[in-house]
C-alpha atoms as a PDB file:
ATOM      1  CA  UNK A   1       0.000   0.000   0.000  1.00  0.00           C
ATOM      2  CA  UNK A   2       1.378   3.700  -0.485  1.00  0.00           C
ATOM      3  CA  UNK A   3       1.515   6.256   1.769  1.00  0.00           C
ATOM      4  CA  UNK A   4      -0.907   8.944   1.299  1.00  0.00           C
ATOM      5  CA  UNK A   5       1.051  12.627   1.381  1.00  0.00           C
ATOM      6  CA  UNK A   6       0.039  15.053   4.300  1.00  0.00           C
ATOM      7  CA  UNK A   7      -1.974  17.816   3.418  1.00  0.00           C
ATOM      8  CA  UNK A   8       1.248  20.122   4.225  1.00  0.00           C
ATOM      9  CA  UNK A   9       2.977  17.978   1.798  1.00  0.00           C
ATOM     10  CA  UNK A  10       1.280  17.495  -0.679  1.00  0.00           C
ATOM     11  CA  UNK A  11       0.407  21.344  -0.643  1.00  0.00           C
ATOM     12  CA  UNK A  12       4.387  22.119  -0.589  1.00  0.00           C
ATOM     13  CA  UNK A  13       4.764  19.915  -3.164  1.00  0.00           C
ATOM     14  CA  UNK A  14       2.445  21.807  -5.786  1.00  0.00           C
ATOM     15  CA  UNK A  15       3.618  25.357  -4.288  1.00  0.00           C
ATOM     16  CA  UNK A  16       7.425  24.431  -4.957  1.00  0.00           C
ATOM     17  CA  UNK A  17       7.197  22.058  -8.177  1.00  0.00           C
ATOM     18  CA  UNK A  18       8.163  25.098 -10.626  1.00  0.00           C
ATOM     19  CA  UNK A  19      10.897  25.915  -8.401  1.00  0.00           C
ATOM     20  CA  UNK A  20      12.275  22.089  -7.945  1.00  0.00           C
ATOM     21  CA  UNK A  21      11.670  20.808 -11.810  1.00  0.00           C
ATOM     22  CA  UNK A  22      14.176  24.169 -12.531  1.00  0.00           C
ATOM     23  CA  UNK A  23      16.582  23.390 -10.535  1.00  0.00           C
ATOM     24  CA  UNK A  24      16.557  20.009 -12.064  1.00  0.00           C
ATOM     25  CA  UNK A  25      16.618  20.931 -14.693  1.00  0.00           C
ATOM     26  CA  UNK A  26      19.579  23.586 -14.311  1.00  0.00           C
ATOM     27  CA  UNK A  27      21.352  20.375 -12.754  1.00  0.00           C
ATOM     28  CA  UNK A  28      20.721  17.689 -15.552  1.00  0.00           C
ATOM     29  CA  UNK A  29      20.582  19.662 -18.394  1.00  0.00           C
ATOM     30  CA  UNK A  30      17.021  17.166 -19.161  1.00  0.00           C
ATOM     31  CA  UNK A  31      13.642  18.195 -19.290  1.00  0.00           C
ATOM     32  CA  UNK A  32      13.194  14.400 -18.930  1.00  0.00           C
ATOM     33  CA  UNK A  33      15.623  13.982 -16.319  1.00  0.00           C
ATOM     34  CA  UNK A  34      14.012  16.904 -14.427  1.00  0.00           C
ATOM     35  CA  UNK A  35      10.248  15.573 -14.680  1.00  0.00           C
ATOM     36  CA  UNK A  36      11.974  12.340 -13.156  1.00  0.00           C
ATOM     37  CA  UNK A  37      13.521  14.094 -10.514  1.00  0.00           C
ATOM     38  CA  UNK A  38      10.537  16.167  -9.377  1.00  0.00           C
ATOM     39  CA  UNK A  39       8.539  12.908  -9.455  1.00  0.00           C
ATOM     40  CA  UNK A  40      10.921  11.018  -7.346  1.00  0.00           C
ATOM     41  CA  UNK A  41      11.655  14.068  -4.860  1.00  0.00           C
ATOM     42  CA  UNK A  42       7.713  13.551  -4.091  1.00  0.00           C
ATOM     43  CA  UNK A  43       7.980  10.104  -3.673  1.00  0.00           C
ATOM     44  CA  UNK A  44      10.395  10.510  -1.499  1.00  0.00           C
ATOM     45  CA  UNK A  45       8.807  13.136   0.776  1.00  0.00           C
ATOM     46  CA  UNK A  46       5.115  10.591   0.720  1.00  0.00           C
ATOM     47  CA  UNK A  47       7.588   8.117   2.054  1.00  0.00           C
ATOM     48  CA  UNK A  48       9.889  10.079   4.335  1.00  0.00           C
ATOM     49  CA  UNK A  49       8.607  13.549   5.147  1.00  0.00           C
ATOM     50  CA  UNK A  50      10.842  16.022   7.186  1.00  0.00           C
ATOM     51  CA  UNK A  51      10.499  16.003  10.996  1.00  0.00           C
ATOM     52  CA  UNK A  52       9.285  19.069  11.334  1.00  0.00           C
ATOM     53  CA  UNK A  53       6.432  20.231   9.212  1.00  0.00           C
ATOM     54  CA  UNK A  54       6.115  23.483  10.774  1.00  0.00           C
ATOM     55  CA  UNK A  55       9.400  25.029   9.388  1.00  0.00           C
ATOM     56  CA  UNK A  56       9.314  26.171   5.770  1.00  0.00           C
ATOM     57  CA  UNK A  57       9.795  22.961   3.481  1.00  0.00           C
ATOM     58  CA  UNK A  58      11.277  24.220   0.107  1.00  0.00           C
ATOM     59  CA  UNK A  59      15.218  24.141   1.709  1.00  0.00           C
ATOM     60  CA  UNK A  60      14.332  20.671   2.659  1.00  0.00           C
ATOM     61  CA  UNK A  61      12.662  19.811  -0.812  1.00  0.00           C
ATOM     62  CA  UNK A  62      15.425  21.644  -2.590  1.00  0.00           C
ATOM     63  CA  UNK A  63      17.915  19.271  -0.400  1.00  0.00           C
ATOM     64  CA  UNK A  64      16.213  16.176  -1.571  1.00  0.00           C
ATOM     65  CA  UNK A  65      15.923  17.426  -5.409  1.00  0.00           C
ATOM     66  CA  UNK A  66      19.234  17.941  -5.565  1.00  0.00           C
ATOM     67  CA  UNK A  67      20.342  14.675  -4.130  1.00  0.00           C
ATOM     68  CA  UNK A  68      18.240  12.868  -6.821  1.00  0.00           C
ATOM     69  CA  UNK A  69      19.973  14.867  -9.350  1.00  0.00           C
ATOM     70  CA  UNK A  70      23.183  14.439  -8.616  1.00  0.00           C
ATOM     71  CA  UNK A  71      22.142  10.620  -8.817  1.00  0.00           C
ATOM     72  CA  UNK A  72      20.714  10.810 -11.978  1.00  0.00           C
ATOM     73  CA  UNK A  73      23.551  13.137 -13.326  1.00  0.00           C
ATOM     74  CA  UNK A  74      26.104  10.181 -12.398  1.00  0.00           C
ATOM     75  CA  UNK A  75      24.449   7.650 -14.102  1.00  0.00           C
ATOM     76  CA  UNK A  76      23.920   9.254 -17.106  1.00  0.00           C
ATOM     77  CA  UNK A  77      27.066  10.279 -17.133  1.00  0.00           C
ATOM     78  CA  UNK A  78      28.542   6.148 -16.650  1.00  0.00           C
ATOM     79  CA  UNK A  79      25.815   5.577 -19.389  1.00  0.00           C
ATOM     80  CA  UNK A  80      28.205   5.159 -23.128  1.00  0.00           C
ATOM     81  CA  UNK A  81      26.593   7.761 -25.362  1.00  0.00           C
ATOM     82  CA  UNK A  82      26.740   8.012 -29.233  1.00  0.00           C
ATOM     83  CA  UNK A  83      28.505  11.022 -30.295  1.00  0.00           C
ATOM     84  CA  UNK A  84      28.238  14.647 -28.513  1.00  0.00           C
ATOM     85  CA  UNK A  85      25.840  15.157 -25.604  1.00  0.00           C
ATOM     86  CA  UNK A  86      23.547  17.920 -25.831  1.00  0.00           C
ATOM     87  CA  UNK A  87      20.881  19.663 -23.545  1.00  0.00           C
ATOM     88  CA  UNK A  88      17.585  19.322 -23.757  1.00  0.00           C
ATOM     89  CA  UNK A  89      16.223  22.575 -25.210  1.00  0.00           C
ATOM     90  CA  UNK A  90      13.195  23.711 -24.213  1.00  0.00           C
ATOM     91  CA  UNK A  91      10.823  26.873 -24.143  1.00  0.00           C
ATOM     92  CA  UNK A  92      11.774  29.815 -22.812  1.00  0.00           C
ATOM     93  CA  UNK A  93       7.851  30.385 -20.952  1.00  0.00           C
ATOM     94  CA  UNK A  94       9.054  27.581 -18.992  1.00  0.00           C
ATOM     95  CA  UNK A  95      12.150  28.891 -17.593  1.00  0.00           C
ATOM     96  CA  UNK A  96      10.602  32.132 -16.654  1.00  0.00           C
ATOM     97  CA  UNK A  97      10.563  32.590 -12.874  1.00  0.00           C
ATOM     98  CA  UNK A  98       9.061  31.880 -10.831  1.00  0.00           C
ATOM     99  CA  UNK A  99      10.093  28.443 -11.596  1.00  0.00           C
ATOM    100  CA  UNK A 100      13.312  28.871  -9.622  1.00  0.00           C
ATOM    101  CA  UNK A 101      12.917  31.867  -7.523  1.00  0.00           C
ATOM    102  CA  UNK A 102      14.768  32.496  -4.462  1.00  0.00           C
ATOM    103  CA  UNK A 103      14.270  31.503  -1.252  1.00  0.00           C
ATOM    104  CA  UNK A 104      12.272  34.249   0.824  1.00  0.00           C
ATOM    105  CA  UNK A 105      14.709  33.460   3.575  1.00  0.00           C
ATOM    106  CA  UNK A 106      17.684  33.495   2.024  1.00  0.00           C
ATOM    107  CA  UNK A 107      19.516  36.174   0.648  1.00  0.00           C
ATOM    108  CA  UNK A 108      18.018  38.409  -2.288  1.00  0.00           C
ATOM    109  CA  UNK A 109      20.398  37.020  -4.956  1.00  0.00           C
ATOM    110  CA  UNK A 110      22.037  40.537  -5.903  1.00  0.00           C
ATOM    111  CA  UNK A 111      25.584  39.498  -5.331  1.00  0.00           C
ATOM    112  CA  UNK A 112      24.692  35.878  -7.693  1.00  0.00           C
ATOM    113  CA  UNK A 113      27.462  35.833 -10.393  1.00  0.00           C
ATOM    114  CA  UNK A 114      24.637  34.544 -12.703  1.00  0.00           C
ATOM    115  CA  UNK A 115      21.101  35.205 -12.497  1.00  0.00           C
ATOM    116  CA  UNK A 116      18.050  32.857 -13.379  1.00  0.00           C
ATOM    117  CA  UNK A 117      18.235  33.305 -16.858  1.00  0.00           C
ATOM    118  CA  UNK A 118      21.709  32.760 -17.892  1.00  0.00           C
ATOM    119  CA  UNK A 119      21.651  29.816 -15.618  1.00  0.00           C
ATOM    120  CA  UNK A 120      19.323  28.364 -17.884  1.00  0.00           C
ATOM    121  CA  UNK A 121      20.828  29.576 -21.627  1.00  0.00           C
ATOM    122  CA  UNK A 122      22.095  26.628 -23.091  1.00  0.00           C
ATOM    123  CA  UNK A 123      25.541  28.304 -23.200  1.00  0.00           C
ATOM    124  CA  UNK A 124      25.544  27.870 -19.701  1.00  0.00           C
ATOM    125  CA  UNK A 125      24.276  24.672 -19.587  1.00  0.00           C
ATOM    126  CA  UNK A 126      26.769  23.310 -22.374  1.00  0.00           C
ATOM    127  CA  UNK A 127      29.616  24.975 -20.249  1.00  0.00           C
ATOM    128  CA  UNK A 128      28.135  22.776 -17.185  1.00  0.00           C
ATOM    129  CA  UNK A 129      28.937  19.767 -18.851  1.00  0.00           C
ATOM    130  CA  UNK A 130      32.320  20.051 -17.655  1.00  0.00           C
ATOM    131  CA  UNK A 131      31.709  19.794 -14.119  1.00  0.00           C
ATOM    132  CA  UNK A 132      31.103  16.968 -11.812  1.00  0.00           C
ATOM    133  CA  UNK A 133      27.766  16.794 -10.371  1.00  0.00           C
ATOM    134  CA  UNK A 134      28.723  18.005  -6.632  1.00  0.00           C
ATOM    135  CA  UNK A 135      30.551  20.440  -8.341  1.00  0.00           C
ATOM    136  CA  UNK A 136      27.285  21.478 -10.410  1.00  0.00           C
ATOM    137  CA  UNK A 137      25.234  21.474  -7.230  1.00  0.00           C
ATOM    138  CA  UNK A 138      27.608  23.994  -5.538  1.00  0.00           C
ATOM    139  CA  UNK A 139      27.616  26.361  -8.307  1.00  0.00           C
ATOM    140  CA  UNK A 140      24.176  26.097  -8.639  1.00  0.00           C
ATOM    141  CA  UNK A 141      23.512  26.852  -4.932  1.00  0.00           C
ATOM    142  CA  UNK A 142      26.306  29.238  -5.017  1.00  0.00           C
ATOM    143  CA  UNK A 143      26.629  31.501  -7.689  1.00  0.00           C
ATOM    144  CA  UNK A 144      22.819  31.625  -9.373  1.00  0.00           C
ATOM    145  CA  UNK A 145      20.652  31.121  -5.453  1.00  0.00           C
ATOM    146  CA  UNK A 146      23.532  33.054  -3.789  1.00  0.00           C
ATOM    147  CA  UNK A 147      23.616  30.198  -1.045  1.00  0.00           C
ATOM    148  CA  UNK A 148      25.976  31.161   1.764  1.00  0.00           C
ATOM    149  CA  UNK A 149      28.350  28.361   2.445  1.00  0.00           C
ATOM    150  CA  UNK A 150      27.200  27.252   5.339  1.00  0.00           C
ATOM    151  CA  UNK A 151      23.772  27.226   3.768  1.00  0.00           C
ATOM    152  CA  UNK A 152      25.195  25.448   0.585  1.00  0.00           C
ATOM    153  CA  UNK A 153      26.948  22.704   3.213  1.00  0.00           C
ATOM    154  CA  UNK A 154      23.309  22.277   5.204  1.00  0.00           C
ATOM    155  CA  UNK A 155      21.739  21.492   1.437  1.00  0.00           C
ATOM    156  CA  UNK A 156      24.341  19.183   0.012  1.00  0.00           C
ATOM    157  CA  UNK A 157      25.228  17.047   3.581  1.00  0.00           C
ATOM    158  CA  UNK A 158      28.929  18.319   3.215  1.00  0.00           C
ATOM    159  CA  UNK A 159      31.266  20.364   5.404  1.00  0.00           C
ATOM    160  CA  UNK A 160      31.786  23.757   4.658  1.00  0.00           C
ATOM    161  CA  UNK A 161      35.489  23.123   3.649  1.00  0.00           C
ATOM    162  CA  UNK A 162      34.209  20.873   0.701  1.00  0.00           C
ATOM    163  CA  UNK A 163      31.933  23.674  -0.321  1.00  0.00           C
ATOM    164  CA  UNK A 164      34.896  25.696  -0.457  1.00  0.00           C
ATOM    165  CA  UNK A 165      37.314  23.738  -2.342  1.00  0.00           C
ATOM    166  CA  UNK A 166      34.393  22.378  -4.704  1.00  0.00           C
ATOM    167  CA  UNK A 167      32.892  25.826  -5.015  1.00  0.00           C
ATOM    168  CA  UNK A 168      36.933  26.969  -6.201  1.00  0.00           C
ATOM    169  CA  UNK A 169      37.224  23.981  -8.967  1.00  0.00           C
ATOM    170  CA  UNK A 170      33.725  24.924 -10.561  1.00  0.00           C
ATOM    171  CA  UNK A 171      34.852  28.231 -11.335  1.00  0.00           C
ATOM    172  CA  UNK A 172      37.345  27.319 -12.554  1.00  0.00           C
ATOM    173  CA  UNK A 173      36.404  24.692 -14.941  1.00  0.00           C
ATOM    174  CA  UNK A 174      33.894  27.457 -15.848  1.00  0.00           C
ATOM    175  CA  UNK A 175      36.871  30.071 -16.845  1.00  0.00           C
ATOM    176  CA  UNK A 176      36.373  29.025 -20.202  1.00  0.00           C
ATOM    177  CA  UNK A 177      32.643  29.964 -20.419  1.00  0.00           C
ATOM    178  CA  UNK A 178      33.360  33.475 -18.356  1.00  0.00           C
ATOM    179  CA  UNK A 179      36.311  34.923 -20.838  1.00  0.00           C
ATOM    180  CA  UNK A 180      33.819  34.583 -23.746  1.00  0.00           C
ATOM    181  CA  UNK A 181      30.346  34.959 -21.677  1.00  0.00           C
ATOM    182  CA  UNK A 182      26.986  36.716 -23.074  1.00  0.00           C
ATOM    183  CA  UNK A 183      24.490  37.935 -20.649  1.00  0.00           C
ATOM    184  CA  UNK A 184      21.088  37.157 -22.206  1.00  0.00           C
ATOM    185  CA  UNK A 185      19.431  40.115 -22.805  1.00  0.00           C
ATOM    186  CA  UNK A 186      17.011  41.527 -26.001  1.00  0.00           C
ATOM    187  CA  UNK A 187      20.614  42.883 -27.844  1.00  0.00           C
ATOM    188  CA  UNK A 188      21.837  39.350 -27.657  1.00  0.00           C
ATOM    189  CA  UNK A 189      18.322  37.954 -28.615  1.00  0.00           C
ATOM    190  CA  UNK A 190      18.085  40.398 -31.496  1.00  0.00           C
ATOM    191  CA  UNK A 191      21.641  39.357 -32.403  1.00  0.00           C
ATOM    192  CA  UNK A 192      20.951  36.080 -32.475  1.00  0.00           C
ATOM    193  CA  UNK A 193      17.840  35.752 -34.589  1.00  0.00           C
ATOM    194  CA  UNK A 194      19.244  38.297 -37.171  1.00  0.00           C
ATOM    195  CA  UNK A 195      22.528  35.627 -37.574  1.00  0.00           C
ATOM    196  CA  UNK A 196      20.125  32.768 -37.570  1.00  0.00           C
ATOM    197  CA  UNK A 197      17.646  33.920 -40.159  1.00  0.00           C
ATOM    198  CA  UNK A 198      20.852  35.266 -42.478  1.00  0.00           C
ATOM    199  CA  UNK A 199      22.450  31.420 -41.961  1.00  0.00           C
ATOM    200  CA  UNK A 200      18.828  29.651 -42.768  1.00  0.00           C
ATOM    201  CA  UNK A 201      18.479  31.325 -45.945  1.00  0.00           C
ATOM    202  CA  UNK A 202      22.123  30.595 -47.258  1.00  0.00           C
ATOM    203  CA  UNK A 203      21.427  27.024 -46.311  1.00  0.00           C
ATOM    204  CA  UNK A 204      18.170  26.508 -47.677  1.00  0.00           C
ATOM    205  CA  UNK A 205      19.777  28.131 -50.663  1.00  0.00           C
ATOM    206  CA  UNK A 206      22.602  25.827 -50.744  1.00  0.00           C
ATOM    207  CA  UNK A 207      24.974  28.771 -50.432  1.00  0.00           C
ATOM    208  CA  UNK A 208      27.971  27.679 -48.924  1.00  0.00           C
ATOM    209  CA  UNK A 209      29.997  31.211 -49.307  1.00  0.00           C
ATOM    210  CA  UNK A 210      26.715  32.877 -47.996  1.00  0.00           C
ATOM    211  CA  UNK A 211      26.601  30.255 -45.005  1.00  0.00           C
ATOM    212  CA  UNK A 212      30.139  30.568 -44.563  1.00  0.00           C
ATOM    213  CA  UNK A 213      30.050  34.550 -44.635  1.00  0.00           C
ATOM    214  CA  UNK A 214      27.846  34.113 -41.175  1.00  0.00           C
ATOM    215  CA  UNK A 215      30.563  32.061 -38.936  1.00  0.00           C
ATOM    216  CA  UNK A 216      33.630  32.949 -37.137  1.00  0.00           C
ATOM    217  CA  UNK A 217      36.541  31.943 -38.322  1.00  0.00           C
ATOM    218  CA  UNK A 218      36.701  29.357 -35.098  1.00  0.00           C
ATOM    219  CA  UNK A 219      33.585  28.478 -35.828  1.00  0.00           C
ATOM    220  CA  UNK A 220      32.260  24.581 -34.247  1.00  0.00           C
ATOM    221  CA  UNK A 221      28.625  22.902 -35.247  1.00  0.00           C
ATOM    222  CA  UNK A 222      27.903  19.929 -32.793  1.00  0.00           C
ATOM    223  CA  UNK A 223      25.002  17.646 -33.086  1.00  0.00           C
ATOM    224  CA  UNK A 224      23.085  15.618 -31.101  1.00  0.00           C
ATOM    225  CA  UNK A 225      21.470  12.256 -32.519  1.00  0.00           C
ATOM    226  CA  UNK A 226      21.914  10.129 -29.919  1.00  0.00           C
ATOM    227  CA  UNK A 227      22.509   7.010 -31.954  1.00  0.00           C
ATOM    228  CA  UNK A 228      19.045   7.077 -32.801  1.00  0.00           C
ATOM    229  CA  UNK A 229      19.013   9.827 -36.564  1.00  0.00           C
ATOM    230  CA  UNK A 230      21.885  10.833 -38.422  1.00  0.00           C
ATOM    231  CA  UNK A 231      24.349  13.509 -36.851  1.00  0.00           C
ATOM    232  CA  UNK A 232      27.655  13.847 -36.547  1.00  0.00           C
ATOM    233  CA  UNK A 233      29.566  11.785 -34.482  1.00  0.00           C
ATOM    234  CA  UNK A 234      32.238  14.386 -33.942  1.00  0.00           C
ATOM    235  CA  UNK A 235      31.910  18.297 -33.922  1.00  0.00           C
ATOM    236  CA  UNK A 236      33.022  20.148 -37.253  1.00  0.00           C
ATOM    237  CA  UNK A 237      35.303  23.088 -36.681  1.00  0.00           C
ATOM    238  CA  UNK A 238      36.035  25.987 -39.363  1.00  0.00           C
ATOM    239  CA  UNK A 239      34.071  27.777 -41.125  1.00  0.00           C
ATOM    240  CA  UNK A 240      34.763  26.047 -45.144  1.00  0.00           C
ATOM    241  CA  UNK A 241      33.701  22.510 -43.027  1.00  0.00           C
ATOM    242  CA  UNK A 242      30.882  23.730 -41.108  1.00  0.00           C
ATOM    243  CA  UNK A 243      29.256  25.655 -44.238  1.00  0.00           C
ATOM    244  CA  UNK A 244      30.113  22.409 -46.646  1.00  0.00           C
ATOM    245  CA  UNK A 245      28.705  20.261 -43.745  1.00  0.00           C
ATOM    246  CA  UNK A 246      25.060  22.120 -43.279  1.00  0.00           C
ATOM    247  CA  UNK A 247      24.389  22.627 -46.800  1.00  0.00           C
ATOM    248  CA  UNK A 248      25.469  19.041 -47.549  1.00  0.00           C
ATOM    249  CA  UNK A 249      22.610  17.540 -45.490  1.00  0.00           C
ATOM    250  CA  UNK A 250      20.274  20.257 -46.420  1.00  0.00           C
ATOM    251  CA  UNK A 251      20.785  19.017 -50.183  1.00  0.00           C
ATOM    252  CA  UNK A 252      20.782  15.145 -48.942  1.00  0.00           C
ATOM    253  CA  UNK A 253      17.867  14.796 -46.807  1.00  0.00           C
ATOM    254  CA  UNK A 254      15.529  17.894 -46.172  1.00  0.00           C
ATOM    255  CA  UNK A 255      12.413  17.905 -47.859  1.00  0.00           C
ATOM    256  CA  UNK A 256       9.771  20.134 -47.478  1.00  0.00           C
ATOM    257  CA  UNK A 257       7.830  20.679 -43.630  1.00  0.00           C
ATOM    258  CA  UNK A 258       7.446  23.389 -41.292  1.00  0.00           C
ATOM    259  CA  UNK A 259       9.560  25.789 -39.509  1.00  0.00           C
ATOM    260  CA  UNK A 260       9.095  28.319 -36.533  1.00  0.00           C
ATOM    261  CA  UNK A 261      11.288  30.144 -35.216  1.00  0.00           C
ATOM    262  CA  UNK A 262      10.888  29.738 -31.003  1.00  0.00           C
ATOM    263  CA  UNK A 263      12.400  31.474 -28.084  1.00  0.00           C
ATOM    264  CA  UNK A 264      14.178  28.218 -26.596  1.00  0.00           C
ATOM    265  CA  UNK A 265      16.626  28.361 -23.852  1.00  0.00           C
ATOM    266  CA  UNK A 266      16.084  32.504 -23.940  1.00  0.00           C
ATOM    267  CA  UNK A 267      17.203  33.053 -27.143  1.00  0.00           C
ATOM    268  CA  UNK A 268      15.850  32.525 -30.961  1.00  0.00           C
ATOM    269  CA  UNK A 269      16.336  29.131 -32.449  1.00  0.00           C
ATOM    270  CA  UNK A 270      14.615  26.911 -35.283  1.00  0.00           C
ATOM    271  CA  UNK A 271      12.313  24.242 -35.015  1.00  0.00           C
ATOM    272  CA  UNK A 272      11.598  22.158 -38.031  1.00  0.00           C
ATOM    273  CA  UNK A 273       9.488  19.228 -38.508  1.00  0.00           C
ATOM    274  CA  UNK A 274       9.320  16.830 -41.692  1.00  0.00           C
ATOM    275  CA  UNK A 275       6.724  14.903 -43.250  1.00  0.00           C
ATOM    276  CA  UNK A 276       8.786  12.682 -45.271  1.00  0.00           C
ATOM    277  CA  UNK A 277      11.838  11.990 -43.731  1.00  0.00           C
ATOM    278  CA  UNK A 278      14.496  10.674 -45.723  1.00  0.00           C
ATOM    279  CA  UNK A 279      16.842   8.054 -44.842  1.00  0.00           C
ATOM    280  CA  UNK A 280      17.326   8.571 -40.868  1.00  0.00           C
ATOM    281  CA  UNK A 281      16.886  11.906 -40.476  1.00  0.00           C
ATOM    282  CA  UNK A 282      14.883  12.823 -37.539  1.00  0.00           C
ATOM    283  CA  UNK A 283      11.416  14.183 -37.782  1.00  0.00           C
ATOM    284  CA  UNK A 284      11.722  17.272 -35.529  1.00  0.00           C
ATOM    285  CA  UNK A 285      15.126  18.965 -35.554  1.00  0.00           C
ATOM    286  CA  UNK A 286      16.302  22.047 -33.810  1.00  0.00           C
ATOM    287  CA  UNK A 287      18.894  24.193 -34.487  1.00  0.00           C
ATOM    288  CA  UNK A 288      20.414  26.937 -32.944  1.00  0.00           C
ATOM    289  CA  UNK A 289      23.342  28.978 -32.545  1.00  0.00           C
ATOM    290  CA  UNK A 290      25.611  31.386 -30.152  1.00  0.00           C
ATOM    291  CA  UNK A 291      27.124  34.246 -31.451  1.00  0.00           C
ATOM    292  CA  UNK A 292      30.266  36.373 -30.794  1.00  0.00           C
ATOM    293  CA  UNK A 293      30.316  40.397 -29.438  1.00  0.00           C
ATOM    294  CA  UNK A 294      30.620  40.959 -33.507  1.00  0.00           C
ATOM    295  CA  UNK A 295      27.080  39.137 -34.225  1.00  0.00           C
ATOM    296  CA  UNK A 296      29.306  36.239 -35.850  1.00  0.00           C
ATOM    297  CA  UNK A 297      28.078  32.726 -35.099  1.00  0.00           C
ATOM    298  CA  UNK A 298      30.644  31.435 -32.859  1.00  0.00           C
ATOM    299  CA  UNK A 299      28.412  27.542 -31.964  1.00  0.00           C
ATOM    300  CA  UNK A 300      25.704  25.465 -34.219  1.00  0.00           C
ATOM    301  CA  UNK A 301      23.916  23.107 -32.562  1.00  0.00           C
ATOM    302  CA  UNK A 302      21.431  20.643 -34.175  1.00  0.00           C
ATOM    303  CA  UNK A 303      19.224  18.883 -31.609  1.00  0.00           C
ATOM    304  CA  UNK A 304      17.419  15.286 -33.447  1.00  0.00           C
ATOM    305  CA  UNK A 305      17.523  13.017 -30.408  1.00  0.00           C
ATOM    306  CA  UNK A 306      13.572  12.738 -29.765  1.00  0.00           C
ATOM    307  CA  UNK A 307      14.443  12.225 -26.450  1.00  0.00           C
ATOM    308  CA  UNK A 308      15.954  15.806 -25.961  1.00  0.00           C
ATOM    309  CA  UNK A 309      12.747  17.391 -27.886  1.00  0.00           C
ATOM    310  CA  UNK A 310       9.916  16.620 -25.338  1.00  0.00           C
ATOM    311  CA  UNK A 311      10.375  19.937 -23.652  1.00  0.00           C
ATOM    312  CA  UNK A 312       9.590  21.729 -27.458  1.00  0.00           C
ATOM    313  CA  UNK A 313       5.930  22.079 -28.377  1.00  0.00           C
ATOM    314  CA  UNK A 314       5.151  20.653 -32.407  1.00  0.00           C
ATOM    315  CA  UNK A 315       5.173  23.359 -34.841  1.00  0.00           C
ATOM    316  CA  UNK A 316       1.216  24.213 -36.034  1.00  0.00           C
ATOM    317  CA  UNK A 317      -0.085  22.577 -39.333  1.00  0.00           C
ATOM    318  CA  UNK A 318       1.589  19.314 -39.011  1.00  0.00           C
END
């Protein structure tokens, strides 16, 4: 038989959902992951509630959260994947606080060295990918929720010295990210969509100068099949290969569908779905890009895993 929440539960539960599934989220880089994790975190509170249900219950939800996370980061992590990992992308409504807004009883969050919605740009979340999951958790806590570190310690079950020295690698596995960093904003989002719509064209057009005319000269286009569609199994870097590369598939196994053009992530990217699919190309692709201070695309990414596509909505008409 299975245990039937408390009221107070059950009612914390619903109040701090938003708030948990984004810092899952934020943590696994999944939309997936995250609805597993928020699921589970329940489960876990039916079973084993906190001692005292009079003292405010998000700290100790948030604790639990982001011990399932971490789980379910290390797993997927031992888990052999095929070819480049992506995030998940997913619609930029859904990030909005106050999915992951801070704790009334903790400090405001001015002094954060990243606020709530770079900590969900998929720049950021790429740049994660080079951290351990304790070291994740401590960034997260630290530098977006502007945990203290005793505070950070009381969430994660570690002394305050390991928050410390943890807290010190993360940033600096994160160096990489900060020298070439873009604070989402509507300049960058402007940016963005202007690069993307000039890239589209030249590679619907099967313009490889045009194309090429739209990267930096360091240019690198990952993608993200999963074993499951065609992608690359290794990134392309350089502009010539990256042009030759896009067009190439656009003249091997695109035709016709529907396109929109969705906020994802915070900032502009394509969605594309296909009636016909040829060969194994995916069905629903999405591609998107970062650019550099000059407005020159700097990162493609092409998203055709299904499984990293359940947090986009279908495009209208199909």
């Amino acid at each position: 038989m299975h245990a039937v929440p408390s009221p107070s539960v059950a009612d914390a539960f619903r109040a701090h959902e938003r708030h948990l599934w984004g810092l899952a989220y934020r943590m696994t880089g999944s939309a997936a992951d995250a609805d597993d994790v928020v699921q589970e975190t329940f489960a876990r509170a039916i079973e084993r509630p906190p001692a005292r249900l009079d003292a405010p219950l998000r700290p100790w939800l948030a604790h639990v959260a982001l011990n399932v996370a971490r789980d379910a980061l290390r797993r997927r992590k031992r888990r052999r994947y095929v070819g480049p990992w992506l995030p998940a992308p997913v619609e930029t409504a859904d990030l909005d606080p106050p999915d992951l807004e801070q704790q009334p009883d903790a400090a405001s969050g001015a002094e954060a060295r990243y606020d709530l919605r770079e900590s969900a740009s998929y720049a950021f979340l790429v740049a994660l990918e080079a951290l351990s999951p304790q070291q994740r958790a401590v960034l997260l806590l630290r530098d977006v929720l502007d945990y203290t570190v005793r505070e950070t310690a009381g969430a994660l079950a570690v002394s305050e010295g390991n928050v410390k020295t943890t807290h010190h690698r993360a940033r600096r596995a994160m160096r990489a990210y900060d020298r070439t960093r873009l604070v989402p904003s509507t300049q960058l989002g402007e940016a963005t969509r202007a690069a993307l719509e000039r890239f589209l064209v030249a590679i619907v057009g099967h313009d490889a100068a045009a194309a090429q005319a739209c990267l930096a000269e360091a240019v690198r286009a990952v993608s993200d099949g999963g074993g499951e569609y065609l992608a690359a199994l290794r990134p392309v870097r350089g502009r010539d290969r990256v042009a030759r590369f896009l067009v190439g598939l656009q003249k091997k196994v695109h035709r016709g569908g529907r396109f929109a053009l969705r906020s994802l992530n915070g900032l502009p990217a394509l969605v594309a779905e296909y009636e016909e699919p040829v060969d194994r190309w995916a069905p629903r692709v999405v591609i998107r890009c970062e650019v550099d201070a000059t407005g020159m695309i700097r990162e493609v990414h092409v998203v055709v895993a299904s499984a990293k596509l359940t947090g986009v909505r279908p495009v209208d008409g199909l």
